[in-house]
Protein backbone atom coordinates (compact mmCIF):
# COMPACT_ATOMS: atom_id res chain seq x y z
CA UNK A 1 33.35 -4.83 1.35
CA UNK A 2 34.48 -1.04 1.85
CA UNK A 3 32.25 1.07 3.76
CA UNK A 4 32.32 4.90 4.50
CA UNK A 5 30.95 4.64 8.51
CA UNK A 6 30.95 7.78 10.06
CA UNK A 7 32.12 6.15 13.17
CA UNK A 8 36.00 6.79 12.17
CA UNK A 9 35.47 10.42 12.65
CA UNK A 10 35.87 12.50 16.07
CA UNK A 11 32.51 11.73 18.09
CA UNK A 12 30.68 14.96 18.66
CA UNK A 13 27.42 16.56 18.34
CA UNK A 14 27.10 18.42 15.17
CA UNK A 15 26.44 22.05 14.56
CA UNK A 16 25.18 21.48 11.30
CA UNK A 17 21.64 22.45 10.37
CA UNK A 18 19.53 19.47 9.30
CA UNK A 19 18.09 18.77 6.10
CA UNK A 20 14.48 19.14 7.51
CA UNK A 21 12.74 19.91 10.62
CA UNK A 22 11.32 16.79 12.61
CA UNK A 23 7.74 16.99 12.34
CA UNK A 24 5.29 14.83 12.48
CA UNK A 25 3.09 13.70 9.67
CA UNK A 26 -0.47 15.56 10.04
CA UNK A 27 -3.66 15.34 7.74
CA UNK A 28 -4.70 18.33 6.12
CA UNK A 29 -7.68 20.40 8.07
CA UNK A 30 -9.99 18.90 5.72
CA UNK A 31 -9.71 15.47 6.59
CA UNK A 32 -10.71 14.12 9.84
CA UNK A 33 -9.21 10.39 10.91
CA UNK A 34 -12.47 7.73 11.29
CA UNK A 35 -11.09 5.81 14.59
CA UNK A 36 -11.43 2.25 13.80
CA UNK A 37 -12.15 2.78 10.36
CA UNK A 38 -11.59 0.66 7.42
CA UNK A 39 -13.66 -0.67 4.16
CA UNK A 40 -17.08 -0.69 5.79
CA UNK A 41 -16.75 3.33 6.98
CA UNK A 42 -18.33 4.19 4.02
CA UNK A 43 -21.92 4.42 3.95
CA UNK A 44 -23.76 1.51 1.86
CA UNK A 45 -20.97 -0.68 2.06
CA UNK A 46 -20.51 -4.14 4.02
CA UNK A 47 -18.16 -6.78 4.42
CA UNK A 48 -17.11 -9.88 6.06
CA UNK A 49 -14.36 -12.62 6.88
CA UNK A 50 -15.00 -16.14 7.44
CA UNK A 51 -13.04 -19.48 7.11
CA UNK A 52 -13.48 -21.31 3.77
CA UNK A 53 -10.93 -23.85 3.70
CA UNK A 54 -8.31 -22.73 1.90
CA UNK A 55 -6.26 -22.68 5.30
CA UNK A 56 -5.71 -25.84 7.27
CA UNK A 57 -6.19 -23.71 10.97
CA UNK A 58 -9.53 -23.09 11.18
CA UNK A 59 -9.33 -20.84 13.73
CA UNK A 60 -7.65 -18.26 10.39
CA UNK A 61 -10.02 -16.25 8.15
CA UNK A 62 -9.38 -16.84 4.63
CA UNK A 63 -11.68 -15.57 2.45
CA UNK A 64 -13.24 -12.26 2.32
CA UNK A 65 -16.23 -10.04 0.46
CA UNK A 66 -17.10 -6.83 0.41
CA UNK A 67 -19.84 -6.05 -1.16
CA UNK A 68 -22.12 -2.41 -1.89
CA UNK A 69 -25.73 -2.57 -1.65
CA UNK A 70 -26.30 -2.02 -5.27
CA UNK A 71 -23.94 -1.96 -8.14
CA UNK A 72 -21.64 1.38 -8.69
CA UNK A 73 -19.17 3.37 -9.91
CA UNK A 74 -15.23 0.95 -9.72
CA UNK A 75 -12.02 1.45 -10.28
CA UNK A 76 -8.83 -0.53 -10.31
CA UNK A 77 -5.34 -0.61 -10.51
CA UNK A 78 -3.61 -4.35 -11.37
CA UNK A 79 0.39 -5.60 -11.22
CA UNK A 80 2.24 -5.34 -14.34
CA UNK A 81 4.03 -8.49 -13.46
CA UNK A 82 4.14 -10.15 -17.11
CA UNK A 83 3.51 -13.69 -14.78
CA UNK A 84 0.32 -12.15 -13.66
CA UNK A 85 -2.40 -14.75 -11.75
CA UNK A 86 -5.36 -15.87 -13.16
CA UNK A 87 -7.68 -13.40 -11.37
CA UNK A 88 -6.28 -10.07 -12.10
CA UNK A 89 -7.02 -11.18 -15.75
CA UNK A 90 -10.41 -11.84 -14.88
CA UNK A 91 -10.79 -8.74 -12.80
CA UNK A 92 -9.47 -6.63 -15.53
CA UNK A 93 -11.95 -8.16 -18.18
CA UNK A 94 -14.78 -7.61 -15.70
CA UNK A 95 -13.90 -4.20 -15.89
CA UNK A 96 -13.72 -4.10 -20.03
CA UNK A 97 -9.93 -3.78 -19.93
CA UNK A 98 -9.72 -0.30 -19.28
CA UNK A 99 -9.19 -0.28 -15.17
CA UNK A 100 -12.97 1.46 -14.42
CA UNK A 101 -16.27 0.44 -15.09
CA UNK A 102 -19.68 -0.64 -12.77
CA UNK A 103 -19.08 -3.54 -9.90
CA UNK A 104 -21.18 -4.80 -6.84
CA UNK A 105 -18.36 -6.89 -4.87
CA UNK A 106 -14.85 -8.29 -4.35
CA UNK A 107 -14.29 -11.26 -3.30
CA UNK A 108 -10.26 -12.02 -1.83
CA UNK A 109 -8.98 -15.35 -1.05
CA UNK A 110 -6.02 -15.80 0.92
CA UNK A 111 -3.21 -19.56 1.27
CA UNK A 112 -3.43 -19.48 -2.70
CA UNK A 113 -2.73 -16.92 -5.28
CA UNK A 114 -4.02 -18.94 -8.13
CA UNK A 115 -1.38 -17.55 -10.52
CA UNK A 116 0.57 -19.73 -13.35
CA UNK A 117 -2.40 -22.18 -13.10
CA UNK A 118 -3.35 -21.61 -16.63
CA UNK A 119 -6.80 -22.60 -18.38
CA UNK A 120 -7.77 -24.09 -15.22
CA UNK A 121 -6.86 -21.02 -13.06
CA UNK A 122 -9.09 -18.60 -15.50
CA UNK A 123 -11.83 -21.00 -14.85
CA UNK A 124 -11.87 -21.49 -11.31
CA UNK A 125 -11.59 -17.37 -10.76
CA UNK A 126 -14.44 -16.89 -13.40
CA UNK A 127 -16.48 -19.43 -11.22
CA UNK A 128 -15.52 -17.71 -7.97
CA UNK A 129 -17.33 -14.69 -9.79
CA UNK A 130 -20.35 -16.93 -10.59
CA UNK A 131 -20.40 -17.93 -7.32
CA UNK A 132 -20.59 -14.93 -5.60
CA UNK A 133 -23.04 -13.31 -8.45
CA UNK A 134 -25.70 -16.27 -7.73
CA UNK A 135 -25.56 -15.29 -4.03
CA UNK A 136 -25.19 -11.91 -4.37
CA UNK A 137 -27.41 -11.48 -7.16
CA UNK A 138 -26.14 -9.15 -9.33
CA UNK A 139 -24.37 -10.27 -12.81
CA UNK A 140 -21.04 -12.51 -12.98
CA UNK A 141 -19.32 -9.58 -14.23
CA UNK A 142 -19.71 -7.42 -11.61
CA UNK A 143 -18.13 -9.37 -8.89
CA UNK A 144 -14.08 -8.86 -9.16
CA UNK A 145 -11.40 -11.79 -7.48
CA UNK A 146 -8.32 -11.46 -6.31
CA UNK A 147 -6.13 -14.30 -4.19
CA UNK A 148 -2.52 -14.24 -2.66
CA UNK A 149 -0.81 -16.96 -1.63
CA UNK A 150 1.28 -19.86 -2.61
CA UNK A 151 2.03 -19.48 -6.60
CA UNK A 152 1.66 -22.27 -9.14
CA UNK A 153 -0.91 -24.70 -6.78
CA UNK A 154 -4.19 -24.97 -8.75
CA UNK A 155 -6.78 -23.31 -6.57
CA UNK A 156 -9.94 -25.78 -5.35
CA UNK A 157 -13.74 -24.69 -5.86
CA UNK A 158 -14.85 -26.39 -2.80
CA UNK A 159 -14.25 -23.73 -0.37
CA UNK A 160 -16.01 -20.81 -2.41
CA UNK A 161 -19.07 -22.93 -2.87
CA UNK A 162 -19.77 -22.96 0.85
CA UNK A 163 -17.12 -19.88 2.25
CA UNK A 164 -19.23 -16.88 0.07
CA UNK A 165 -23.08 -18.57 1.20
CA UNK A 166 -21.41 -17.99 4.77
CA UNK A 167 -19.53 -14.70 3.89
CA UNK A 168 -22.51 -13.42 2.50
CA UNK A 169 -24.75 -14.09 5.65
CA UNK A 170 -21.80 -12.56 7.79
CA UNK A 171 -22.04 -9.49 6.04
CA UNK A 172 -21.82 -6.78 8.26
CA UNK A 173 -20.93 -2.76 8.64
CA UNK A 174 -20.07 -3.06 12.53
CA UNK A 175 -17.46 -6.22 12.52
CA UNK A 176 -17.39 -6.96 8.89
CA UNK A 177 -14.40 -4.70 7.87
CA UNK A 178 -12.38 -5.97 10.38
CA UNK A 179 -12.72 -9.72 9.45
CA UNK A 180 -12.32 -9.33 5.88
CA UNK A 181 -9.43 -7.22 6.67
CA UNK A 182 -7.90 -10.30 9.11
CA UNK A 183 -8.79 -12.68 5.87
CA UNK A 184 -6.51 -11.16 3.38
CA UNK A 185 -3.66 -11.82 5.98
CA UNK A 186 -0.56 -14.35 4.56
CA UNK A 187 2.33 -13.38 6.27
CA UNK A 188 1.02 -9.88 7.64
CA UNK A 189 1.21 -9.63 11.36
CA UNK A 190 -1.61 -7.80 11.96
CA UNK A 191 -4.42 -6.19 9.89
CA UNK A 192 -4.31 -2.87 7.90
CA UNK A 193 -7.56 -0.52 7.70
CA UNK A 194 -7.82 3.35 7.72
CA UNK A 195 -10.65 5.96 6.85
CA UNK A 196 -11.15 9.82 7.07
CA UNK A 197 -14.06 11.85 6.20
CA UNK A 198 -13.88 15.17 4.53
CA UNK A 199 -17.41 17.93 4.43
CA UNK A 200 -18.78 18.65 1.51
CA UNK A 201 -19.47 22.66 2.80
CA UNK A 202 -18.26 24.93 -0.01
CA UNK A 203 -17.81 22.22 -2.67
CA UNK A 204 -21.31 21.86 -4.02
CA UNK A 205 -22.42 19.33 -1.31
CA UNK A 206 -23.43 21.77 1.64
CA UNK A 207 -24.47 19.51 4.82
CA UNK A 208 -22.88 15.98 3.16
CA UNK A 209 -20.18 14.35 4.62
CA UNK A 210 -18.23 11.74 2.84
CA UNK A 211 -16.48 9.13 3.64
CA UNK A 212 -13.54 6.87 1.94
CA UNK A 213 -11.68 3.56 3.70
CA UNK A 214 -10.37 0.92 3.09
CA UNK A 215 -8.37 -1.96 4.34
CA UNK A 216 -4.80 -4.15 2.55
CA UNK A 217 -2.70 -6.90 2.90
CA UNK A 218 1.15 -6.85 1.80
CA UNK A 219 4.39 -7.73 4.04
CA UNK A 220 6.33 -9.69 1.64
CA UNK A 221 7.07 -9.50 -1.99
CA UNK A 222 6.28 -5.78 -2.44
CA UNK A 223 7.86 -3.18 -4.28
CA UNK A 224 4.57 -2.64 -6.37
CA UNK A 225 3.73 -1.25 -9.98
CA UNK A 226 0.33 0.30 -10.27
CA UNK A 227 -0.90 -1.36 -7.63
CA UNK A 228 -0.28 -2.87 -3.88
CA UNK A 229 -0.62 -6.35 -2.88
CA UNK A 230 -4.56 -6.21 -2.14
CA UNK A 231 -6.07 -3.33 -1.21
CA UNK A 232 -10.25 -2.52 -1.48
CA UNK A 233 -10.91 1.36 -1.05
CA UNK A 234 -14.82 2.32 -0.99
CA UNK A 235 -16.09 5.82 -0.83
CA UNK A 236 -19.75 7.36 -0.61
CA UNK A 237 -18.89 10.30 -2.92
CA UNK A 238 -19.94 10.30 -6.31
CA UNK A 239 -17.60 9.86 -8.68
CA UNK A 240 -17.49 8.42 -12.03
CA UNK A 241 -15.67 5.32 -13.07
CA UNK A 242 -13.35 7.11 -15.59
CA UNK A 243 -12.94 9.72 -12.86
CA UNK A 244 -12.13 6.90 -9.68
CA UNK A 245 -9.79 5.05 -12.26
CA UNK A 246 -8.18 8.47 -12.90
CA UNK A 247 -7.67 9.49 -9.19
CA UNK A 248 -6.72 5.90 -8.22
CA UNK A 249 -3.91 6.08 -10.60
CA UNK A 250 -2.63 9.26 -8.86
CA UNK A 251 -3.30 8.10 -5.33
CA UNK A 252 -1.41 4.82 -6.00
CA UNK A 253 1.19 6.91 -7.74
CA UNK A 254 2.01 8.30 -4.73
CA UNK A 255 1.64 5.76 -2.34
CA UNK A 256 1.39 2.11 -2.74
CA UNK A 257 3.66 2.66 -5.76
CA UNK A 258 6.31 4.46 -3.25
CA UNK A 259 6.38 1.24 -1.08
CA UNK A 260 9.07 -1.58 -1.12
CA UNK A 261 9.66 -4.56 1.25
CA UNK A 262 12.17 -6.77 -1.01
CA UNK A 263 12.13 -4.86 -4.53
CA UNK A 264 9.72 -7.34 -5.87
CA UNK A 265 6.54 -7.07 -7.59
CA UNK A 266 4.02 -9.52 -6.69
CA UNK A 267 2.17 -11.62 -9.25
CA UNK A 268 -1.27 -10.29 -7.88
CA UNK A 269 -0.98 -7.32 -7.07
CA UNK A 270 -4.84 -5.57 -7.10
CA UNK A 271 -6.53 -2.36 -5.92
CA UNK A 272 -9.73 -1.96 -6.33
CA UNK A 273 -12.01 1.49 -5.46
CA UNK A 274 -15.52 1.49 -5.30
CA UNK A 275 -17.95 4.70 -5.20
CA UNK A 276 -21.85 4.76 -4.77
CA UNK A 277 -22.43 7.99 -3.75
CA UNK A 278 -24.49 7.18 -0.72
CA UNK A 279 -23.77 10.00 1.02
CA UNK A 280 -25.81 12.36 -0.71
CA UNK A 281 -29.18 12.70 -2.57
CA UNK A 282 -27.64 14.60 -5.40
CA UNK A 283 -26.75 13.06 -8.79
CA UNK A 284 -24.46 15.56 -9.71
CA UNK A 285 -21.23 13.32 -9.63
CA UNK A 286 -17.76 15.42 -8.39
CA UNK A 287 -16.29 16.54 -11.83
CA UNK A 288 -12.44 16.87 -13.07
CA UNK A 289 -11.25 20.02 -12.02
CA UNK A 290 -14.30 20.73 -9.13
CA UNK A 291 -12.96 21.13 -5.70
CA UNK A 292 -15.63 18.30 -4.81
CA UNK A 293 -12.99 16.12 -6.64
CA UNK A 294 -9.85 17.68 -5.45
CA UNK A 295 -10.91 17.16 -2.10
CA UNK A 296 -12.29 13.85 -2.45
CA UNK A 297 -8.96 12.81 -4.17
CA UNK A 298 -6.61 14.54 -1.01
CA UNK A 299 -8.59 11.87 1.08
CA UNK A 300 -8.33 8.61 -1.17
CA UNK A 301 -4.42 9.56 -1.17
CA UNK A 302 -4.72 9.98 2.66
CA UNK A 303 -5.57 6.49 2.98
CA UNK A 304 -3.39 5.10 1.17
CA UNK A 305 -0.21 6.74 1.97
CA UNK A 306 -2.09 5.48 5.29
CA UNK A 307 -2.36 1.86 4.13
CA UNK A 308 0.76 2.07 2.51
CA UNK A 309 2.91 3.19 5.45
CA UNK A 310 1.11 0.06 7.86
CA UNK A 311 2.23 -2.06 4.75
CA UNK A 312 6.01 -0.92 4.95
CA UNK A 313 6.05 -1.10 8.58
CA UNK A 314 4.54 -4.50 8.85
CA UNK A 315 7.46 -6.03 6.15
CA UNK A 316 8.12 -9.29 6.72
CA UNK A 317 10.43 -9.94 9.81
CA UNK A 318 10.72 -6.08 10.44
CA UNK A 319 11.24 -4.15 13.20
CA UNK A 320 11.18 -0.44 12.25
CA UNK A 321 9.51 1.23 9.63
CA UNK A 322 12.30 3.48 6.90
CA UNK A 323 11.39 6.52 5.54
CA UNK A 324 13.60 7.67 2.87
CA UNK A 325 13.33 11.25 1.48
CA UNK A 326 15.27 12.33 -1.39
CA UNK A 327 15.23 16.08 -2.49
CA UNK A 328 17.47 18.00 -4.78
CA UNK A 329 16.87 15.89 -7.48
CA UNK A 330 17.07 16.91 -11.30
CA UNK A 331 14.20 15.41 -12.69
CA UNK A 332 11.18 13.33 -10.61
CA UNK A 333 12.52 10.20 -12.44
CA UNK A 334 16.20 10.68 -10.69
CA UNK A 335 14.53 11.11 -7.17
CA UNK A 336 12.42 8.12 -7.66
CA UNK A 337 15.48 6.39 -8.41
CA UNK A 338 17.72 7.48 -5.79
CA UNK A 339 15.39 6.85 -3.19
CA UNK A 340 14.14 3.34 -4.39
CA UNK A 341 18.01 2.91 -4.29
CA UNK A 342 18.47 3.43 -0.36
CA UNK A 343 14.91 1.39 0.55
CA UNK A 344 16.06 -1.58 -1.15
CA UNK A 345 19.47 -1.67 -0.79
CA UNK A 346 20.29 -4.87 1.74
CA UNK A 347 23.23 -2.91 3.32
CA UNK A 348 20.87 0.18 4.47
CA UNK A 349 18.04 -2.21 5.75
CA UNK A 350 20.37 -4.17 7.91
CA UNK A 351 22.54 -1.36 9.34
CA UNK A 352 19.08 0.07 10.60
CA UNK A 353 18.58 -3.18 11.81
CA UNK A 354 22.03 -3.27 13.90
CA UNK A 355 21.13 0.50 15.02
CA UNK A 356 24.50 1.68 12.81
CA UNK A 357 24.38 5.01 11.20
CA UNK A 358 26.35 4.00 8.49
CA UNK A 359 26.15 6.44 6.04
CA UNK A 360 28.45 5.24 3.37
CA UNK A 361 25.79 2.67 2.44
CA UNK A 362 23.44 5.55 1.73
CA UNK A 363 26.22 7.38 -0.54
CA UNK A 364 26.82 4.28 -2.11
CA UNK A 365 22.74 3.57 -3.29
CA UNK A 366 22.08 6.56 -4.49
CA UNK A 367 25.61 6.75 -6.13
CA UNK A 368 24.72 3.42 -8.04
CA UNK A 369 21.50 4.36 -8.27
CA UNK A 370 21.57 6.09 -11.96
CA UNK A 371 20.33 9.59 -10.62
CA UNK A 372 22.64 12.56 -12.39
CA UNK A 373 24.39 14.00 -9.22
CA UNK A 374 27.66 15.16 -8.01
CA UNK A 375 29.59 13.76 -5.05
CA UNK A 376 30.21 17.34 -3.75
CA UNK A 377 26.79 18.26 -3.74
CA UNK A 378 25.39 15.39 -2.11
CA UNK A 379 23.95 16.00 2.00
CA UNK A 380 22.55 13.02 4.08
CA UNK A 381 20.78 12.88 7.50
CA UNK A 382 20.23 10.00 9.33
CA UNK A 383 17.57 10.16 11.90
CA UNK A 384 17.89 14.33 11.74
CA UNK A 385 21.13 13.80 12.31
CA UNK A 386 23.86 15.63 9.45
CA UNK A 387 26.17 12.93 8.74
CA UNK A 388 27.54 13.79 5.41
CA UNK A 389 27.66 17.36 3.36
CA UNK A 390 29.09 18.09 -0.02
CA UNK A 391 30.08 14.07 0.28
CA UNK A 392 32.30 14.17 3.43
CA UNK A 393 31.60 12.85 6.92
CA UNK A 394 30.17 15.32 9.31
CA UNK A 395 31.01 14.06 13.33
CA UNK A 396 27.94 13.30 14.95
CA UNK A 397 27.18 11.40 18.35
CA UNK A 398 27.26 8.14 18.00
CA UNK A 399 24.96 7.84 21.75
CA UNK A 400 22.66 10.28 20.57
CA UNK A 401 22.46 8.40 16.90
CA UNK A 402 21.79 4.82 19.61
CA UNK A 403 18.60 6.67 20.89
CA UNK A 404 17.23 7.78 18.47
CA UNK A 405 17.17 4.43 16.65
CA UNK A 406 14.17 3.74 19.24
CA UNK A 407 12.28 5.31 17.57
CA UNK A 408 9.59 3.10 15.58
CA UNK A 409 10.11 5.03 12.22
CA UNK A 410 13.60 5.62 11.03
CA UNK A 411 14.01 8.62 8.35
CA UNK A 412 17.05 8.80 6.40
CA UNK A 413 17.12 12.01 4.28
CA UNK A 414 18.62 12.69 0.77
CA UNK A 415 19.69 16.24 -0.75
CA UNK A 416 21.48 15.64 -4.09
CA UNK A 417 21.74 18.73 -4.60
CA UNK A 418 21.05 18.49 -8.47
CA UNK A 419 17.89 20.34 -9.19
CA UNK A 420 14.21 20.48 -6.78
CA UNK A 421 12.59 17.38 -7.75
CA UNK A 422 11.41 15.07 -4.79
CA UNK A 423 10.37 12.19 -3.44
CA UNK A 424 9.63 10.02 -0.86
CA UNK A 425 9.66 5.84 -0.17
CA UNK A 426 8.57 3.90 2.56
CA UNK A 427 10.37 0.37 3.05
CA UNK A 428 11.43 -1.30 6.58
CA UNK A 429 14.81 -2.77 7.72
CA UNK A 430 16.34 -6.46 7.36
CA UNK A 431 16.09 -8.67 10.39
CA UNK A 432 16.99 -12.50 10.51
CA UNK A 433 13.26 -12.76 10.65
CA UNK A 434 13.05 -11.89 7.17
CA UNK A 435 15.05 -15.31 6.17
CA UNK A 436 13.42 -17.36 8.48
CA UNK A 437 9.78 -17.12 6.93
CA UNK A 438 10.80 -16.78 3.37
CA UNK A 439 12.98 -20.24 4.14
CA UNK A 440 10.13 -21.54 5.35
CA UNK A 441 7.05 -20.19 3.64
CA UNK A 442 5.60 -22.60 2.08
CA UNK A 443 5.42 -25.05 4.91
């Protein structure tokens, strides 16, 4: 294997301008950060986490609900994994095949993703919706399922007969998010939940202030396609479901969709987005093109470029979260490329791993990577640090480059120097933890 490492040249600390200045990543002025917050922020929303029995440790959540206090407005985005499981098809009927339509709960099981299980796996998710609708009272049809786990085990009934009674009596605003959040877990290290809050002054909604959060679940199999692994998003704004479905297309777009762990798309991937408008007495829903919406849409992708990050950062076995910007790009399409190129290339995750600043790996993703570029134009930093411009090695110190691999988030910048189309992709690096619980995951 022939690498390009930096290393062989003269150890110094460049004089070369970076690509861009380290800042850190800050929320707009119209979104304020709801400490704690997750699925349950939003007002008229609950949820909970118990043990069903889907686990064997019963000390591990495995089934969760959240559930609004009346039906509303939902939204969702589903894997386009052709081996899809058995409940995003029922989810996606339940919302009349077109991604949006009028839902009361979700419920998530986790040990078992119920997917190439057939006739018998459509059943058992439509009776998970019965299930839930009986307790819940609302219609079958407006509860949604969605399960990760183990694929191609048939999925028992058992556990949802007694788990959603219990789940539903656990349903809570206070410690309800949390749970749920723990009971969507498979290989996940530790929960992901975020919420902000935006005002409603000078949008229509003087004196209102809304609210969207929302928790996920993803650390293995992920490089997603309209979707994450599981993710439930709730706001009290009012939007309608053709409007949610629309801005939870663009949200995912640029978040969940920008993620990859391994390059590969799980078989259940689901987001769903519910909106009641709780938070005010009006029943003038936020309209395309109002600022109501604009704003409200700047917060849903907020969270999940928020949920989305946790997700990267929490890959399985890793130890630093990768951000990869590429710039200079020709067309969108090329930058999307290039930088899905460095995330999941094996040879960039591990040399972050082993703290190397090998560069050449980067040159050679995005040179394989299909984007229209040439060598001469190409620039790459590495942790701020210039390493290569107009595709030659710029000296750098190797000490300094050491330290700065500390740092929990690693960025590794991309000027191709082709046109102003960019992009960025979260993804983490390639430990020997990585093996060790894919070897072993289903025992």
């Amino acid at each position: 294997m022939t690498d390009t490492h930096a290393a062989s040249a003269p150890s110094s600390t460049s004089s070369v301008a970076p690509l861009r200045a380290e800042t850190a990543a800050q929320l707009p002025d119209t979104l304020a950060v709801v400490e704690g917050g997750g699925v349950t922020s939003a007002r008229g929303f609950r949820a909970a986490g118990v043990h069903a029995g889907f686990r064997k440790d019963p000390n591990r959540f495995d089934l969760a609900l959240v559930a609004a206090d009346k039906p509303c407005a939902c939204a969702a985005v589903f894997t386009q994994n052709v081996f899809c499981a058995a409940p995003v098809t029922v989810s996606r009927e339940h919302l009349e095949d077109c991604g949006y339509g009028i839902a009361q709960a979700v419920v998530v099981n986790s040990g078992n993703a119920n997917a190439a299980t057939g006739e018998r796996g459509l059943a058992a998710a439509r009776e998970t919706a019965a299930i839930a609708s009986d307790v819940l009272g609302c219609a079958p049809t407006e509860v949604l399922v969605a399960s990760t786990g183990v694929i191609g085990e048939h999925l028992p009934l058992e556990p949802f007969a007694t788990g959603i009674p219990l789940a539903a009596l656990e349903l809570s605003v206070a410690s309800g998010g949390a749970n749920a959040a723990r009971a969507i877990m498979t290989t996940d290290t530790r929960p992901k939940e975020a919420s902000v809050t935006f005002s409603g002054d000078g949008i229509g909604y003087d004196g209102c202030t809304f609210t969207v959060g929302g928790m996920a679940k993803g650390s293995g199999m992920i490089m997603p396609n309209m979707a994450t692994m599981i993710a439930v998003l709730t706001t009290d704004a009012p939007v309608r479901p053709d409007a949610l479905h629309a801005a939870l297309s663009r949200a995912a777009g640029r978040s969940f969709n920008k993620v990859t762990v391994d390059s590969d798309t799980s078989t259940n991937d689901s987001c769903f987005l519910f909106s009641n408008g709780g938070a005010t007495s009006s029943t003038v829903p936020f309209h395309p093109g109002s600022p109501a919406l604009a704003r409200f849409e700047q917060a849903l992708e907020a969270v999940c470029q928020n949920l989305a990050r946790q997700m990267a950062a929490d890959g399985e076995g890793a130890t630093r979260l990768v951000t990869v910007n590429v710039t200079g790009a020709a067309t969108p399409a090329d930058a999307d490329a290039a930088a899905r190129a460095v995330a999941n290339s094996p040879l960039v995750k591990t040399a972050v791993y082993g703290h190397d600043a090998n560069w050449g790996r980067v040159a050679m993703a995005i040179g394989k990577s299909g984007a229209a570029f040439r060598q001469e134009d190409a620039a790459i930093d590495i942790m701020g640090l210039p390493v290569c411009r107009g595709g030659l090695t710029v000296p750098f110190d190797e000490d300094e480059a050491l330290r700065r691999f500390e740092n929990p988030e690693i960025a590794i910048d991309v000027d191709l120097g082709a046109g102003d189309a960019a992009t960025t992709v979260w993804t983490c690096d390639f430990s020997h933890d990585y093996v060790t619980i894919n070897g072993d995951y289903r025992s």
